[in-house]
Protein backbone atom coordinates (compact mmCIF):
# COMPACT_ATOMS: atom_id res chain seq x y z
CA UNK A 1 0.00 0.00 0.00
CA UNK A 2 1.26 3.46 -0.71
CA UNK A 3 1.93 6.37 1.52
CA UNK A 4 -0.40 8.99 1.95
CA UNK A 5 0.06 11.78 0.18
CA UNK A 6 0.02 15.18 2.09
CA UNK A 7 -1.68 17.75 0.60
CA UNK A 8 -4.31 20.22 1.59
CA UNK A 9 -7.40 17.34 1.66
CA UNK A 10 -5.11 14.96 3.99
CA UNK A 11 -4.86 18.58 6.00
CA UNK A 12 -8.37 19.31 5.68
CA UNK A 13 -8.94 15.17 7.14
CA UNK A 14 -6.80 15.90 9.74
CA UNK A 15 -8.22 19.18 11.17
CA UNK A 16 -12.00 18.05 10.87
CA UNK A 17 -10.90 14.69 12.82
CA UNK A 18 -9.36 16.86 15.33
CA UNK A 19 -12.32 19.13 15.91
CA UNK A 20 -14.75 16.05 16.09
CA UNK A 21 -13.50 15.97 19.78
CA UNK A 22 -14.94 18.26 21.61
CA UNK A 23 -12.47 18.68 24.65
CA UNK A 24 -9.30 19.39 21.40
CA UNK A 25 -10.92 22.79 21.01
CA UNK A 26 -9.86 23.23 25.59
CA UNK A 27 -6.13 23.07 24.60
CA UNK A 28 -6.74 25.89 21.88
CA UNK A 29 -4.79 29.39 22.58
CA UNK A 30 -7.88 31.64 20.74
CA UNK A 31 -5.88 34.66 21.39
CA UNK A 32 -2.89 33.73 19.89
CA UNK A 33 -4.47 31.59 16.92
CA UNK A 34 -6.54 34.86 16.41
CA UNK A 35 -3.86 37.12 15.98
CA UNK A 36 -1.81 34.63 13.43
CA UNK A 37 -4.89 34.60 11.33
CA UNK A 38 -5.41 38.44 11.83
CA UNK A 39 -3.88 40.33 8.42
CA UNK A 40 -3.83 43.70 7.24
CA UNK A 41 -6.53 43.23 5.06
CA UNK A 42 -8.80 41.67 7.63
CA UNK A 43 -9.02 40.89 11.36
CA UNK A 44 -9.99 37.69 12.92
CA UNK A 45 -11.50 38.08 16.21
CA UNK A 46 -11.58 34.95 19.03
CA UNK A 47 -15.35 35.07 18.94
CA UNK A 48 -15.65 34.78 15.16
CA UNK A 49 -12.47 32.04 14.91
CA UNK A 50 -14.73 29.81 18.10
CA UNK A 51 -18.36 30.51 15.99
CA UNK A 52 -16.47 29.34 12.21
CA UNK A 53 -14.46 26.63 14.43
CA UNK A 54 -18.06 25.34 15.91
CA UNK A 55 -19.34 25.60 12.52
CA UNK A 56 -16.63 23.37 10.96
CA UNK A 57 -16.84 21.19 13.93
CA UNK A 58 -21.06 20.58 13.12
CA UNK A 59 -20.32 20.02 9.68
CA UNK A 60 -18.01 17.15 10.44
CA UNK A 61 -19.79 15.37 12.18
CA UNK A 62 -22.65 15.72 9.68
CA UNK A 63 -19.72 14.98 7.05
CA UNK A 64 -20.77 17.97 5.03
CA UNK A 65 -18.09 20.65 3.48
CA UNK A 66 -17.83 23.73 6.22
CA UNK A 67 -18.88 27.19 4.44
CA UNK A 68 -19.17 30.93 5.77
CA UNK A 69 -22.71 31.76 4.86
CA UNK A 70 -22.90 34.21 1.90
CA UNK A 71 -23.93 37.78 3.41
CA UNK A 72 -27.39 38.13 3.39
CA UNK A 73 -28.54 40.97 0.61
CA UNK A 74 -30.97 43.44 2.08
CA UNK A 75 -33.04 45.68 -0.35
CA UNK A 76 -31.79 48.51 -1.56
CA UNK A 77 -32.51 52.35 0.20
CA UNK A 78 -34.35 54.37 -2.15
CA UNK A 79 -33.21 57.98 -2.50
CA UNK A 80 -36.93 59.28 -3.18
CA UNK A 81 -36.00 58.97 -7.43
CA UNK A 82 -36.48 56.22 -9.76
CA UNK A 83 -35.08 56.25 -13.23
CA UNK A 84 -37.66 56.70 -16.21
CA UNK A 85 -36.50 54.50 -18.99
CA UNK A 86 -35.83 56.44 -22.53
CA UNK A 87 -36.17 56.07 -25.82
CA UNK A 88 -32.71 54.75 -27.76
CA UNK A 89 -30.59 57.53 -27.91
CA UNK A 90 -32.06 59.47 -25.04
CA UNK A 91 -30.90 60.11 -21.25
CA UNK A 92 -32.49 58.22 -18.73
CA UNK A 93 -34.73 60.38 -16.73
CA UNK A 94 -34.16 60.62 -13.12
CA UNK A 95 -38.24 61.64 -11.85
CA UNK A 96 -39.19 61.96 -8.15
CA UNK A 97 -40.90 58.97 -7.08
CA UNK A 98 -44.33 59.44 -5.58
CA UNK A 99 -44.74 59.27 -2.11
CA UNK A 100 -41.33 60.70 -1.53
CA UNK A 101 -39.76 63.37 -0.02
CA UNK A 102 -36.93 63.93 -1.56
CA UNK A 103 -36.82 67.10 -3.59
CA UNK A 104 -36.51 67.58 -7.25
């Protein structure tokens, strides 16, 4: 039989193995596994590391693929105008929508 072969789904094997057992994540220094993932582009906090690190852990044990939620899109904030579609080769009209209080 071969060796395995260590690549980032042998890593991926490992960690979700690991996190299956509930007392691993008592040995964990949040603070200082927080700050190593903390860039300049982006800041990981110790709450948001233990709430992904719980959500990784449920998904193991339901051997489903961990994934950050896509943000949730809220509907847009009208600024009292709507645009008037125009005729080809025309400017779109910008008109005050009714019911608004937004001047012209």
């Amino acid at each position: 039989m071969p060796g395995i072969t260590w690549d980032a789904e042998a890593d991926r094997k490992i960690l979700l193995a690991v996190l299956k057992d509930p007392s691993a994540s008592a040995n964990v220094d949040w603070d200082a596994l927080a700050a190593e993932l903390t860039t300049d582009a982006a800041t990981c906090t110790v709450a948001a590391l233990k709430k992904h690190t719980s959500r990784i852990r449920v998904a193991a044990k339901n051997d489903n693929d961990p994934k950050t939620p896509a943000p949730k899109k809220g509907k847009a904030k009208s600024n009292g105008y709507k645009l008037q579609k125009a005729a080809p080769g025309q400017e779109e009209l910008k008109i005050k929508a009714e019911n608004s209080d937004a001047e012209a």
